[in-house]
Protein backbone atom coordinates (compact mmCIF):
# COMPACT_ATOMS: atom_id res chain seq x y z
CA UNK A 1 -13.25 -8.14 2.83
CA UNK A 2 -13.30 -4.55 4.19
CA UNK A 3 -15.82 -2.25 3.03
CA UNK A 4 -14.73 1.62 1.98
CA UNK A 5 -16.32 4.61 3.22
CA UNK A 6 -15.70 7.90 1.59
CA UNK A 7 -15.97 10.82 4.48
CA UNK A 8 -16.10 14.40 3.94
CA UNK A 9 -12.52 15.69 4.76
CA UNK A 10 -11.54 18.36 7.46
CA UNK A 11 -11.02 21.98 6.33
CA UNK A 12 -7.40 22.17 5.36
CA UNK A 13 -7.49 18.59 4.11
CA UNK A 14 -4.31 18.94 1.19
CA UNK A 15 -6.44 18.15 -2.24
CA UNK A 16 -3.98 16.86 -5.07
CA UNK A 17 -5.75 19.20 -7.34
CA UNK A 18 -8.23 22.27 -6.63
CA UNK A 19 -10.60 20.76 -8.90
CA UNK A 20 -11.40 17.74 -7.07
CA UNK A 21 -12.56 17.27 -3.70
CA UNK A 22 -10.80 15.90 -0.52
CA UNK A 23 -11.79 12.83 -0.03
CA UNK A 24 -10.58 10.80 3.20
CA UNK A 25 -11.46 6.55 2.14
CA UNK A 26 -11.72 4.55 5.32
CA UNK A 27 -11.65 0.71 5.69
CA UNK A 28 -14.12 -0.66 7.99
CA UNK A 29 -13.76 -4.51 8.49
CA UNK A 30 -10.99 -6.97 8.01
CA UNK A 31 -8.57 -5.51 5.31
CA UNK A 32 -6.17 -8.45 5.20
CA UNK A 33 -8.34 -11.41 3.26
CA UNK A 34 -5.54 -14.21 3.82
CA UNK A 35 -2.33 -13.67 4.49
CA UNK A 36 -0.81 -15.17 7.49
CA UNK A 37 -4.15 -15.25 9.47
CA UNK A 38 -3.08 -18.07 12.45
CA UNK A 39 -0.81 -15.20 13.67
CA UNK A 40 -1.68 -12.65 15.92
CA UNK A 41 0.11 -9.94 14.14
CA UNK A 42 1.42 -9.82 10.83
CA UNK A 43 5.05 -8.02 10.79
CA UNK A 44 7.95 -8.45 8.70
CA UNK A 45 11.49 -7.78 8.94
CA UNK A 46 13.67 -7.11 6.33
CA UNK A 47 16.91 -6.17 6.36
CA UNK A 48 18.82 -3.81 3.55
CA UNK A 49 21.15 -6.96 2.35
CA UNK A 50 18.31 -8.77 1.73
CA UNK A 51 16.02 -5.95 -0.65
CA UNK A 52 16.12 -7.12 -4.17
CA UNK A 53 18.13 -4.75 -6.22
CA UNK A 54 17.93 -2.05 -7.64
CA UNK A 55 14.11 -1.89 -6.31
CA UNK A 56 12.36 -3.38 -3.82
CA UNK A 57 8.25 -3.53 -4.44
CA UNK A 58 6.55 -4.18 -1.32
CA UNK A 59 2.88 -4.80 -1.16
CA UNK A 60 0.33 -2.55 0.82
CA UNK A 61 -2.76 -4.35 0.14
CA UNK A 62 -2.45 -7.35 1.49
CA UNK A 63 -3.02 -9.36 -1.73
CA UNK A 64 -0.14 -10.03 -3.20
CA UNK A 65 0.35 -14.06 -3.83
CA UNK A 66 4.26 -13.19 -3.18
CA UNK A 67 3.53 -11.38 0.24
CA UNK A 68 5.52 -9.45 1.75
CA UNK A 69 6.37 -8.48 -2.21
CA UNK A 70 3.88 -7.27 -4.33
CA UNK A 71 2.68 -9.11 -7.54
CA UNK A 72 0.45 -5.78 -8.92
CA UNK A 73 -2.90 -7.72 -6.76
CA UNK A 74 -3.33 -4.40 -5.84
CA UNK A 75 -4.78 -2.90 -9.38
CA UNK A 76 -7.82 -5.48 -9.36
CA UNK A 77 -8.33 -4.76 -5.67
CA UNK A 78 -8.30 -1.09 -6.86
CA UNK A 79 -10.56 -1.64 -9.77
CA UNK A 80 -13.36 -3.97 -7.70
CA UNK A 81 -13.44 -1.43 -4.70
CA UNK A 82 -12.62 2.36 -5.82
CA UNK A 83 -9.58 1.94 -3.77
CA UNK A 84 -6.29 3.73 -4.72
CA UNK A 85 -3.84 1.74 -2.63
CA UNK A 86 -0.01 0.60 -4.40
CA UNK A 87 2.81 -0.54 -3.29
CA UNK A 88 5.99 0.59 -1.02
CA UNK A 89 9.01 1.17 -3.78
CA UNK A 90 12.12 1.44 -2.09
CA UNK A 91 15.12 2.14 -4.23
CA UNK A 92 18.10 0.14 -3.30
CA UNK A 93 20.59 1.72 -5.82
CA UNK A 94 23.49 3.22 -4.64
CA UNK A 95 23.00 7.33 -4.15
CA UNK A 96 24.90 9.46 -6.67
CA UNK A 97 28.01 10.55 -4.93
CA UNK A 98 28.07 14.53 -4.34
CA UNK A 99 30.51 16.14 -6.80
């Protein structure tokens, strides 16, 4: 599992609020635990006919048991490391037409 390290951020790094610091979180080490690990490269390809409608809810931390879809892994992997990773929503609803 990859470790975290929290690094002092850049002047200028964008803080969500003035209050809190900018943090920047970096992985060091394998971040993908299982997933598809005889292949050199993990990629997928998925075309807009094929997104589950109206939302498609991809996963980002590589723990998801549905992979490339995420199954909410990502909150314990959150709560066990400090991370603050989620997942890749893309809506897949029709736009509202311009009136």
């Amino acid at each position: 599992m990859a470790s975290l390290r929290a690094v002092t951020a850049p002047r200028g790094c964008m803080a969500v609020s003035s209050r809190r610091p900018c943090v920047i979180v970096r992985a060091e080490g394998q971040i993908n635990p299982s997933i598809r690990k005889n292949e050199a490269k993990v990629a997928d390809f998925v075309t807009a006919s094929e997104l589950p409608k109206p939302k498609a809810v991809l996963c980002r931390c590589w723990r998801s048991t549905k992979f490339p879809y995420c199954d909410g892994a990502h909150l314990q992997h959150n709560k066990d490391t400090g991370d603050n990773v989620g997942p890749l929503v893309i809506d897949t609803a029709a736009p509202a037409s311009p009136q």
